[in-house]
Protein backbone atom coordinates (compact mmCIF):
# COMPACT_ATOMS: atom_id res chain seq x y z
CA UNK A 1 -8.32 20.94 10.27
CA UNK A 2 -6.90 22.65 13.44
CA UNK A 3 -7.12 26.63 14.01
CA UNK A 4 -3.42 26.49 14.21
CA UNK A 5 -2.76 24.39 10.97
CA UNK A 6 -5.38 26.98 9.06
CA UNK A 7 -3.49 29.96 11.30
CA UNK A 8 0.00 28.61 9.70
CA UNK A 9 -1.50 27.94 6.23
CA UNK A 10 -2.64 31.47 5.87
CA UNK A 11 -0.06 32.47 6.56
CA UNK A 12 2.48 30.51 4.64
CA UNK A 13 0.33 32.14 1.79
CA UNK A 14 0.46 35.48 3.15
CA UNK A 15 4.06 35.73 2.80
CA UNK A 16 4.39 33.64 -0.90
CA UNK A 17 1.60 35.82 -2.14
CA UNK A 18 3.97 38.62 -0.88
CA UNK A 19 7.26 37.23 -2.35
CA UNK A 20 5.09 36.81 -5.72
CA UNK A 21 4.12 40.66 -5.83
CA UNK A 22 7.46 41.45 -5.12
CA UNK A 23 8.80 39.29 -7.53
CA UNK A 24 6.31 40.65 -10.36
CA UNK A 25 7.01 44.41 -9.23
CA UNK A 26 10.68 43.88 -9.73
CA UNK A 27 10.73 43.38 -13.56
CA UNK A 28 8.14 46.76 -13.68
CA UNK A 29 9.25 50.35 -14.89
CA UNK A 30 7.48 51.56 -11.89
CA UNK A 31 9.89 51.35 -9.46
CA UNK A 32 12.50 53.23 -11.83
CA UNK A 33 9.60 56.36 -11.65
CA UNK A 34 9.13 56.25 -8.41
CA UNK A 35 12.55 55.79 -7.26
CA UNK A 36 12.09 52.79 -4.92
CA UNK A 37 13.67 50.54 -6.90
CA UNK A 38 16.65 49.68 -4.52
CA UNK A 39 14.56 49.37 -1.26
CA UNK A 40 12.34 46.63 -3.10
CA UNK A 41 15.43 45.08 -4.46
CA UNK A 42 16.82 44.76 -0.42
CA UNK A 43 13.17 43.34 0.35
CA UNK A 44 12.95 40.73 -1.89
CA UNK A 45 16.73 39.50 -1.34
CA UNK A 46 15.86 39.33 2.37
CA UNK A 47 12.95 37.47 1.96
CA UNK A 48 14.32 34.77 -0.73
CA UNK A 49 17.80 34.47 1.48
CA UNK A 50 15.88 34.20 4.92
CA UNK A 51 13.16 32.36 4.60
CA UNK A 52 10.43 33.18 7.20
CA UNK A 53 10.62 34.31 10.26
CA UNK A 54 9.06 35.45 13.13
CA UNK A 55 9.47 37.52 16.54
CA UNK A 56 10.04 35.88 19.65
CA UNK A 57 7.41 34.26 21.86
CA UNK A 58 5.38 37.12 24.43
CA UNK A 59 7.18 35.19 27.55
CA UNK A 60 6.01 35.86 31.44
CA UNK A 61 7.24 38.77 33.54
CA UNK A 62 10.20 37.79 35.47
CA UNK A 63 10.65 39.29 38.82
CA UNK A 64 12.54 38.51 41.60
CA UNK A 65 11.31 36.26 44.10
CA UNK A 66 13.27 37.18 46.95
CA UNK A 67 16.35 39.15 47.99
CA UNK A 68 19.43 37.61 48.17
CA UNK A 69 22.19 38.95 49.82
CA UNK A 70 24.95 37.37 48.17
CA UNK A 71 25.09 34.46 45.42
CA UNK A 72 22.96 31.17 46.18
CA UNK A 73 25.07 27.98 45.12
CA UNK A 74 25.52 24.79 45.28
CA UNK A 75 28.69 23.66 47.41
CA UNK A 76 31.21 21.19 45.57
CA UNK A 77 31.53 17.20 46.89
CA UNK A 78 34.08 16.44 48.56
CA UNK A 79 37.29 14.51 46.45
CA UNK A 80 37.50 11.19 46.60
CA UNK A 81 41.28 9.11 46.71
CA UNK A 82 39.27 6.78 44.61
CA UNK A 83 37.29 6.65 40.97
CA UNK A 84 33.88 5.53 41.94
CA UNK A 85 31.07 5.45 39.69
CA UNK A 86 28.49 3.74 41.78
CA UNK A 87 25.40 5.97 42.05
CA UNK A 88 24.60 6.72 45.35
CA UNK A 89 20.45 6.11 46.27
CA UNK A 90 19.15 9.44 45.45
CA UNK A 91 21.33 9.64 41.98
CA UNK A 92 19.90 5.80 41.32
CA UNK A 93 16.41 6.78 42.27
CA UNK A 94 16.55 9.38 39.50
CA UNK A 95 18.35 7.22 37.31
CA UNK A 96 15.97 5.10 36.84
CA UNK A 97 12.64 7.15 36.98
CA UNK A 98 13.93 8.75 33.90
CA UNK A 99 14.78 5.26 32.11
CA UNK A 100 11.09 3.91 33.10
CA UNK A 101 9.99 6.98 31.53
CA UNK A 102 12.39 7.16 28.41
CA UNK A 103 11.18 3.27 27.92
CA UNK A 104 7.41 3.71 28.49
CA UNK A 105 6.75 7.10 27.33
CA UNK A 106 9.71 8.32 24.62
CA UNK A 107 10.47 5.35 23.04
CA UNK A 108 7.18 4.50 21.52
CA UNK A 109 6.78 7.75 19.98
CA UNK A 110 10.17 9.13 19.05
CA UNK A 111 9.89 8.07 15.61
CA UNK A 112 6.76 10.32 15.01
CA UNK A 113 8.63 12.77 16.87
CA UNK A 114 11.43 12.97 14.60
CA UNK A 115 9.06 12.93 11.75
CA UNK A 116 6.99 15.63 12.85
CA UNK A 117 10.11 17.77 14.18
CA UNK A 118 8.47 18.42 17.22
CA UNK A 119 7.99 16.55 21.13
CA UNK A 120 4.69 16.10 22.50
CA UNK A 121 4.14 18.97 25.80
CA UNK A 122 2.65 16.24 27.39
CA UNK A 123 6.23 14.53 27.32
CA UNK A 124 7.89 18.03 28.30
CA UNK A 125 5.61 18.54 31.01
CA UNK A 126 5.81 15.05 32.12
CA UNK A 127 10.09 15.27 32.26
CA UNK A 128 9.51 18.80 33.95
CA UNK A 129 7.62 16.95 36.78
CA UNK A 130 10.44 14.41 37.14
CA UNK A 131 12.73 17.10 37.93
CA UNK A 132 15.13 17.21 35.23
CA UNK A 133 15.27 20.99 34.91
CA UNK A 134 16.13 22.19 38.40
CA UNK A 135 19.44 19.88 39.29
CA UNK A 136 21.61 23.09 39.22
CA UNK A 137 18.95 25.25 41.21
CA UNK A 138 20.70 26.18 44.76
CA UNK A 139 18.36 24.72 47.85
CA UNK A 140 17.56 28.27 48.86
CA UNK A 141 15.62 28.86 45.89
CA UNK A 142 13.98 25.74 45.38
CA UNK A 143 16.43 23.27 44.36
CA UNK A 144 16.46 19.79 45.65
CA UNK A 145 20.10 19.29 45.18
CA UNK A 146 22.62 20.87 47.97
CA UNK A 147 26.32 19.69 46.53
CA UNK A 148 26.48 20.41 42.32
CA UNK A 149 24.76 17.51 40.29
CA UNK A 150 26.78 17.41 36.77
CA UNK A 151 27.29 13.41 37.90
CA UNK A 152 23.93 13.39 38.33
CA UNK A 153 23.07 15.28 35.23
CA UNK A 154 25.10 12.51 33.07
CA UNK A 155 23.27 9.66 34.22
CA UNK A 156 19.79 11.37 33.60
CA UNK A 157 20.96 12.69 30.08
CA UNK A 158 22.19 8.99 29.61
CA UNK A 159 19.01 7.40 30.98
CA UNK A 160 16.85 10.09 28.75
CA UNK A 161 18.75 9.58 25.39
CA UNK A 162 18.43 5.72 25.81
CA UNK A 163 15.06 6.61 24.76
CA UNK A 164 15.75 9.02 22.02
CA UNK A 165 18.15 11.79 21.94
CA UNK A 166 16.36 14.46 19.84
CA UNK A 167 13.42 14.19 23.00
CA UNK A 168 15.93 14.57 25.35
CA UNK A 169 17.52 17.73 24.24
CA UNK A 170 14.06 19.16 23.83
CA UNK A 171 13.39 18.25 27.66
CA UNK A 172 16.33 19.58 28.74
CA UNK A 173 17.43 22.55 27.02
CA UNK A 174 15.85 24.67 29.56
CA UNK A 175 17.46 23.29 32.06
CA UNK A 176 21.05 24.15 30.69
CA UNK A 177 20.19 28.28 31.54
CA UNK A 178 18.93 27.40 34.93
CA UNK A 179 22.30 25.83 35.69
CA UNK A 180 24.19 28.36 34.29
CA UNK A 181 22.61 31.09 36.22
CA UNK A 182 22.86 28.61 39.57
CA UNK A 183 26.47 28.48 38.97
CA UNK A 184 27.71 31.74 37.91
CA UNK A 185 24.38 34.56 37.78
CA UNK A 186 24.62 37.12 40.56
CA UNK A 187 22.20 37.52 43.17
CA UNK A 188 19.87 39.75 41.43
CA UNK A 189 19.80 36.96 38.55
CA UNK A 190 19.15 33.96 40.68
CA UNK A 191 16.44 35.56 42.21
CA UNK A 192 14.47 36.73 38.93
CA UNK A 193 14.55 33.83 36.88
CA UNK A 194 15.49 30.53 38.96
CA UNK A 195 12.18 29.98 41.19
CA UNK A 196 10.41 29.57 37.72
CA UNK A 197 12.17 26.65 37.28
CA UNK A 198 11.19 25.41 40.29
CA UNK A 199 7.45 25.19 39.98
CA UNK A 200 5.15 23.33 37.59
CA UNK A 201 5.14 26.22 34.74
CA UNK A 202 8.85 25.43 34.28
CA UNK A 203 9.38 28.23 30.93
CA UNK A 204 11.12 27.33 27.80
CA UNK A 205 14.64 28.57 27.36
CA UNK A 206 17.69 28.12 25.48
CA UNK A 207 21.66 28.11 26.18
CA UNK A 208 23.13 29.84 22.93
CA UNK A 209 26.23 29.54 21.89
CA UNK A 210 26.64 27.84 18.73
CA UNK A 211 27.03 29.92 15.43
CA UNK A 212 26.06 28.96 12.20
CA UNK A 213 29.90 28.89 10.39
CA UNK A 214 32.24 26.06 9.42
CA UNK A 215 35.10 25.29 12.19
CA UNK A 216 32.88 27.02 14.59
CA UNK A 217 35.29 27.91 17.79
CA UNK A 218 33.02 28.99 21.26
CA UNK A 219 35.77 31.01 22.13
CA UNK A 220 36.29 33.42 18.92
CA UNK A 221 32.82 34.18 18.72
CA UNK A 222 31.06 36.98 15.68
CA UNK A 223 27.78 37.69 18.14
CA UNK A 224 29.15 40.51 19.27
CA UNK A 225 27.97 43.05 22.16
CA UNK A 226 29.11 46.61 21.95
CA UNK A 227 28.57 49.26 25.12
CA UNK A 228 26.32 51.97 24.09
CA UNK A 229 26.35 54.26 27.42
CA UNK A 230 25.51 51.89 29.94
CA UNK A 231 23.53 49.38 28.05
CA UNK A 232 25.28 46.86 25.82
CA UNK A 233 23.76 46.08 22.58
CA UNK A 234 24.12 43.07 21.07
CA UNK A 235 24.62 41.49 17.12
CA UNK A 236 24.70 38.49 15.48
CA UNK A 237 22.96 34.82 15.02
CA UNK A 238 23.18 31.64 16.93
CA UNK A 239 21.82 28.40 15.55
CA UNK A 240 20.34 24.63 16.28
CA UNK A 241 18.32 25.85 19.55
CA UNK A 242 15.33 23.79 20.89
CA UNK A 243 12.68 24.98 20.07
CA UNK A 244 13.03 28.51 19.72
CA UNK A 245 9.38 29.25 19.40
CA UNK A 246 8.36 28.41 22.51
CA UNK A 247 11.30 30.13 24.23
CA UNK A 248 10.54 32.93 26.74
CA UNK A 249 14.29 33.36 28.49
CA UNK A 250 17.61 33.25 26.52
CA UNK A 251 21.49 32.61 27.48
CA UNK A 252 23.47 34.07 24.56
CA UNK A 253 27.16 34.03 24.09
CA UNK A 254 28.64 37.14 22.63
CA UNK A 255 32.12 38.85 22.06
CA UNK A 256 31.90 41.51 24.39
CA UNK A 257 34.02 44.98 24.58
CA UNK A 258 36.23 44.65 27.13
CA UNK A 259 35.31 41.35 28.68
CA UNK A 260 35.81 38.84 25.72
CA UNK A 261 33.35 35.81 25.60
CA UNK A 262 30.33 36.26 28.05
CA UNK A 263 26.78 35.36 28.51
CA UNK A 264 23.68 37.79 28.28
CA UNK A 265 20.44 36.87 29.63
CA UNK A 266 17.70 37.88 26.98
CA UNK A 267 13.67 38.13 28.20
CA UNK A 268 11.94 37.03 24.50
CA UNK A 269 9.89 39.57 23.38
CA UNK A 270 12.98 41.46 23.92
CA UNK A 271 12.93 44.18 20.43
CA UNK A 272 15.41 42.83 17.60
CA UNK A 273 14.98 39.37 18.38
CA UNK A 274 13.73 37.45 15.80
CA UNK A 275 13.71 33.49 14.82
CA UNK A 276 14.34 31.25 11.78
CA UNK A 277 13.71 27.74 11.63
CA UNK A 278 16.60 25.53 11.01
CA UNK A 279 15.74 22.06 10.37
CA UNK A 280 18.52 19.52 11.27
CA UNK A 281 19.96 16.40 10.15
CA UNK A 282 19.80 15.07 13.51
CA UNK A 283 17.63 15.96 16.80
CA UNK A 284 14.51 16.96 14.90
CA UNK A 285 11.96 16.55 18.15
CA UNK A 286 13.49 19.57 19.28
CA UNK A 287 12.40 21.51 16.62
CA UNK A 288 15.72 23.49 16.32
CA UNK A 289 15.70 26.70 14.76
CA UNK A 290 18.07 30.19 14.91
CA UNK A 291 18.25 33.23 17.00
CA UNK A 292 18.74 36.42 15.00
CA UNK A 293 19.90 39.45 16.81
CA UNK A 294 19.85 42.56 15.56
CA UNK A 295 20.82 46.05 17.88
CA UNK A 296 19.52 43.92 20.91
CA UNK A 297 19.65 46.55 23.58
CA UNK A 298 19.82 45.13 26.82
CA UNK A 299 20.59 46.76 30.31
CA UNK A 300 24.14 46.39 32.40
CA UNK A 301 22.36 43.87 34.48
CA UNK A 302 21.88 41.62 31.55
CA UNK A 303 25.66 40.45 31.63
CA UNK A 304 25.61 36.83 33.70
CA UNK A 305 28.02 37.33 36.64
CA UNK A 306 30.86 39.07 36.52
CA UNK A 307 31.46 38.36 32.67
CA UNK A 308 34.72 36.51 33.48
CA UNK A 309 36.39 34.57 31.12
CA UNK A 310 36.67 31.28 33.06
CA UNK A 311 32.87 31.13 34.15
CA UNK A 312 32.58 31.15 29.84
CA UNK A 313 35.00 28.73 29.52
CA UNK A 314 34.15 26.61 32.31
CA UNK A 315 30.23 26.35 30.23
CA UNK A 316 31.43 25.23 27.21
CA UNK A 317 33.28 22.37 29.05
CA UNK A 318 30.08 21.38 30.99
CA UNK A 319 27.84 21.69 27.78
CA UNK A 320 30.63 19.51 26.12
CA UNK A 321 30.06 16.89 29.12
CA UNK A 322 26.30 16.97 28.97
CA UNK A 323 26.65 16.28 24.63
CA UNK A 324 28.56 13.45 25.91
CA UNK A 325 25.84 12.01 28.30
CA UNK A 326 23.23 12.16 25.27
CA UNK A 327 25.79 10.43 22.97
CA UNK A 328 26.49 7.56 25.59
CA UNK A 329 22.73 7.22 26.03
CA UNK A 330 22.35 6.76 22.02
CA UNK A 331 24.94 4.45 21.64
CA UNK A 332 24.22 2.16 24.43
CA UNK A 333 19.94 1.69 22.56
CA UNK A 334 21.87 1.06 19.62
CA UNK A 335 24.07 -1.60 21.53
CA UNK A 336 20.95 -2.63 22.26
CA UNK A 337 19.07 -2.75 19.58
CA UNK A 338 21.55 -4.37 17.71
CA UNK A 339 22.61 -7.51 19.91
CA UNK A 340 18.70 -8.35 19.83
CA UNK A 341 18.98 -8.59 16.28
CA UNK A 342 21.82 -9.79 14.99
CA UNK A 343 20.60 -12.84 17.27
CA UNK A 344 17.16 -13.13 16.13
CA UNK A 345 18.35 -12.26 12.54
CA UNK A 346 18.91 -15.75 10.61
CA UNK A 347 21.13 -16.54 7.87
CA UNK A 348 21.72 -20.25 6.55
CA UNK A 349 19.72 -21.41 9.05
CA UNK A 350 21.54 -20.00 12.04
CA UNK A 351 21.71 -16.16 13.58
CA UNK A 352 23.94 -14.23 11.99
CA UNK A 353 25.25 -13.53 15.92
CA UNK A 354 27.15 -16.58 15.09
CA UNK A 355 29.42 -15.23 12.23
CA UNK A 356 32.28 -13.45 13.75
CA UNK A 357 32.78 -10.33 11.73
CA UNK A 358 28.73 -9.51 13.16
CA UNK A 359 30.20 -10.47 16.83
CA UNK A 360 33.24 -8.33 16.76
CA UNK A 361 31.54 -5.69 15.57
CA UNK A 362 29.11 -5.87 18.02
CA UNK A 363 31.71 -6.53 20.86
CA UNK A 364 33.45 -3.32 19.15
CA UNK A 365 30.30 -1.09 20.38
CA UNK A 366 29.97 -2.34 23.34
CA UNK A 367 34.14 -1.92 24.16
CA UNK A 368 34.05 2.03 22.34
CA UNK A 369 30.31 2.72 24.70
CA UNK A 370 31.82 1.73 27.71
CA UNK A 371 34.96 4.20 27.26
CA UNK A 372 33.33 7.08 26.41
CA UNK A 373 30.69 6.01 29.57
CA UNK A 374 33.32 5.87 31.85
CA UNK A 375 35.46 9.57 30.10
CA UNK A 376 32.10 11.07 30.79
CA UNK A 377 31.81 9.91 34.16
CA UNK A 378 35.34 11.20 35.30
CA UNK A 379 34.87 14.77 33.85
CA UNK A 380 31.54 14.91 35.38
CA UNK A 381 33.13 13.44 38.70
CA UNK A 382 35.94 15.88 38.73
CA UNK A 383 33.34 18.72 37.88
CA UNK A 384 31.46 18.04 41.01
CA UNK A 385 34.54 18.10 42.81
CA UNK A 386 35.64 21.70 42.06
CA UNK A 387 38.74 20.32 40.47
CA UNK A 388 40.19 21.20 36.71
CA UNK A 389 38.48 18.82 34.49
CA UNK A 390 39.60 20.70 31.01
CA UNK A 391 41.48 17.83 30.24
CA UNK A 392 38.95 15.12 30.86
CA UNK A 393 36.47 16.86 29.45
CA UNK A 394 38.15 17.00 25.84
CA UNK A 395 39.10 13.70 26.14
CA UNK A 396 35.13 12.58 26.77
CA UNK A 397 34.11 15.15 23.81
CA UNK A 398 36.68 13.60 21.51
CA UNK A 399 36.14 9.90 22.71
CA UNK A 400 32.48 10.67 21.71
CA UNK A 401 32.09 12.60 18.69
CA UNK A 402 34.68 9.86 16.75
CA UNK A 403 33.44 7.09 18.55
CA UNK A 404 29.71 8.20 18.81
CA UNK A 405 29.43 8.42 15.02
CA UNK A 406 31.12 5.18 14.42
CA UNK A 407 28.95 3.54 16.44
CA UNK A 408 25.76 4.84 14.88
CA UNK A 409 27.87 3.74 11.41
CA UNK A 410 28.31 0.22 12.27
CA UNK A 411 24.45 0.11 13.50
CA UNK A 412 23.33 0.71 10.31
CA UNK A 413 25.43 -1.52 8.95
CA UNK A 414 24.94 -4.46 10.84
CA UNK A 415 21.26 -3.94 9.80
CA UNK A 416 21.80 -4.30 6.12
CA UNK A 417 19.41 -2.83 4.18
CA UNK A 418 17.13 -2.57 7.37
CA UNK A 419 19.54 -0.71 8.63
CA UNK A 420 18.96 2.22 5.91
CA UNK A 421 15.28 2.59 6.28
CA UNK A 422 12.59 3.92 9.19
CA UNK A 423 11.69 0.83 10.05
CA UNK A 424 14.35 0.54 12.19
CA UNK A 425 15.36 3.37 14.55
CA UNK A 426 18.99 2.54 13.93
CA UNK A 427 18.52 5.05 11.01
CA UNK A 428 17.60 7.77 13.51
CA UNK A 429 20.49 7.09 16.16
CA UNK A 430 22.97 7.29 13.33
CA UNK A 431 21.63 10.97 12.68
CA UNK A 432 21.37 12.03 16.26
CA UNK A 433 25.07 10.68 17.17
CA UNK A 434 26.84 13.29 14.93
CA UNK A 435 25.31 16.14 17.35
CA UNK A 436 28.09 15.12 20.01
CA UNK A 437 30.81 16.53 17.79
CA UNK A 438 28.80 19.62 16.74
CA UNK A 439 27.12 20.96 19.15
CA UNK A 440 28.41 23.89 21.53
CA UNK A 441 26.18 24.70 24.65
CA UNK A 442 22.78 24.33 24.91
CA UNK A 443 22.92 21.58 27.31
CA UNK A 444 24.83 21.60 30.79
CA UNK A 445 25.97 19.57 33.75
């Protein structure tokens, strides 16, 4: 047995043992004497309605690298009369280094990755080395991409989720904060935190915007972040983020006095931050888990930008784009997957390919993948462009979510009863696909 599994099992029984005292001192007259009867009450309803958790990871110093006299960022492409989605050579080179590697390397273990509810850091490192966490770092601090790169982006979030889609939002979470500080982080921001994603130590870190509520709307958000003097001081709890653990640099969304929706850039370690694990239907390599914050008190600086309102909105529209990438990656494996099958897969002596309710339903995947491939495309497109893409982006995140999940549906179902069991990674894609309509942040193009 590891040092870590005996570490974890200690204390797993640290804290029952703890619960069980509680529990037993509870139904005692003692408290009632002693007059603490209340505060043990508070502690043991805590502990039962939480479950565990723990403080944030000790993350690295960040200091600024450099001095910047105004904001570092990419430049927009230039518009084009016509739709073209032909990658150019560099966007195809990447393309398809990250589909070698999604086929040789993420495929052949994401099933012990969702079982496990955790990625490999070989795999992370291995993605960090392919570059998939710097696209929206500006050239003058290290990035290898002059014009923005949510095109880009798409086709390596499709090309990564063709090998599993869980993986690839654990690979590329941390990417999502470098991008969001590339595009709308002052100066002083860009210079402190983006040359770390830059280098080989590339640190763990986490868009958060998502809240854990039914009907959840990014823009009428409960985090909240009050001015106290000239700090603001922030409250609330966001959920499903990668890997929270391991997380040393945060991008929280939070209703803030005066400004409305903004992000906050939170060091971990930071005092009041705290994590709960939050195991999901769907993208369990990413070992998602939530952010509690509680009287966060962070300095003036901490606001990203300016705080405006359509930087905010403008994020949730790229992090809706980016969900869309995954989702197009997913479906088009299980397009895969499935035509293999369903051709291999006899029946009366013949594959059951030949039957034409399998081979319209099969046809039907492969019409619905291609729309929401080519609605992700143009919002990305117009994205890169500097042009309004509010419109094309809901239509991609609606094409998606309904499509996404009927898609991972009719896999399972034109698998039978294979279809319903592990065997198969149908199954899996089926759970992932309902992230698309769910998710808020934590990715972006």
């Amino acid at each position: 047995m590891s040092t870590a599994t005996q570490d974890k099992g200690v204390a797993e029984r640290s804290i029952g043992l703890g619960l069980r005292w509680l529990n037993k001192l509870a139904g005692s007259d003692l408290l009632d004497r002693i007059r603490i009867r209340k505060q043990v009450e508070r502690a043991l309803f805590s502990g039962t309605k939480n479950g565990f958790r723990s403080a944030t990871a000790a993350g690295r110093t960040f200091k600024a690298a450099t001095n910047l006299t105004g904001p570092a960022r990419q430049s927009t492409g230039k518009p084009r009369s016509l739709f073209d989605i032909s990658p150019d050579d560099e966007q195809q080179m990447l393309q398809e280094g990250v589909r070698d590697f999604a086929e040789a390397k993420v495929r052949p273990l994401a099933k012990q990755a969702d079982f496990d509810r955790a990625t490999p850091e070989e795999v992370l490192s291995q993605a960090n080395e392919l570059g998939v966490n710097m696209l929206g770092v500006p050239e003058e601090l290290g990035g290898v991409m002059h014009e923005q790169a949510a095109v880009t982006s798409v086709l390596i979030g499709e090309a990564f989720a063709h090998g599993d889609m869980g993986v690839a939002y654990a690979a590329l979470a941390a990417g999502a904060v470098a991008t969001a500080i590339g595009h709308w982080g002052t100066p002083e921001q860009e210079a402190t935190y983006l040359p770390s994603f830059t280098g080989e130590d590339t640190p763990a870190a986490a868009l958060a915007i998502l809240e854990p509520r039914p009907l959840f709307d990014p823009l009428k958000l409960e985090t909240t972040a009050r001015k106290d003097g000239g700090d603001w001081v922030l409250n609330g709890v966001k959920s499903l983020i990668a890997r929270p653990k391991e997380c040393e640099l945060f991008l929280v969304a939070a209703e803030a006095d005066g400004v409305g929706p903004a992000l906050f850039v939170i060091e971990s370690g930071t005092d009041g931050l705290e994590i709960e694990d939050e195991p999901a239907m769907g993208l369990r390599p990413a070992a998602t888990g939530r952010l509690l914050l509680e009287d966060v008190k962070l300095p003036d600086t901490a606001l990203l930008g300016e705080g405006k309102r359509e930087d905010y909105v403008e994020c949730v529209q790229r992090a809706r784009v980016a969900w869309c990438s995954l989702a197009v990656g997913a479906a088009q494996a299980t397009l895969d997957y499935v035509k293999q099958y369903v051709n291999e897969r006899t029946a009366f002596g013949e594959p059951i390919s030949n039957r034409q309710g399998v081979a319209f339903a099969v046809s039907d995947i492969g019409i619905e993948s291609e729309g929401m491939r080519l609605a992700t495309y143009r919002a990305a497109s117009r994205a890169d462009q500097g042009q309004d893409f509010a419109r094309e982006a809901a239509m991609a995140r609606r094409l998606c979510s309904q499509k996404g999940m009927q898609i991972g549906s009719e896999g399972v179902q034109l698998l039978g009863g294979h279809g319903f069991v592990k065997e198969h990674p149908v199954e899996r894609w089926y759970r992932d696909l309902r992230a698309a309509g769910v998710m808020e942040g934590a990715l972006l193009v």
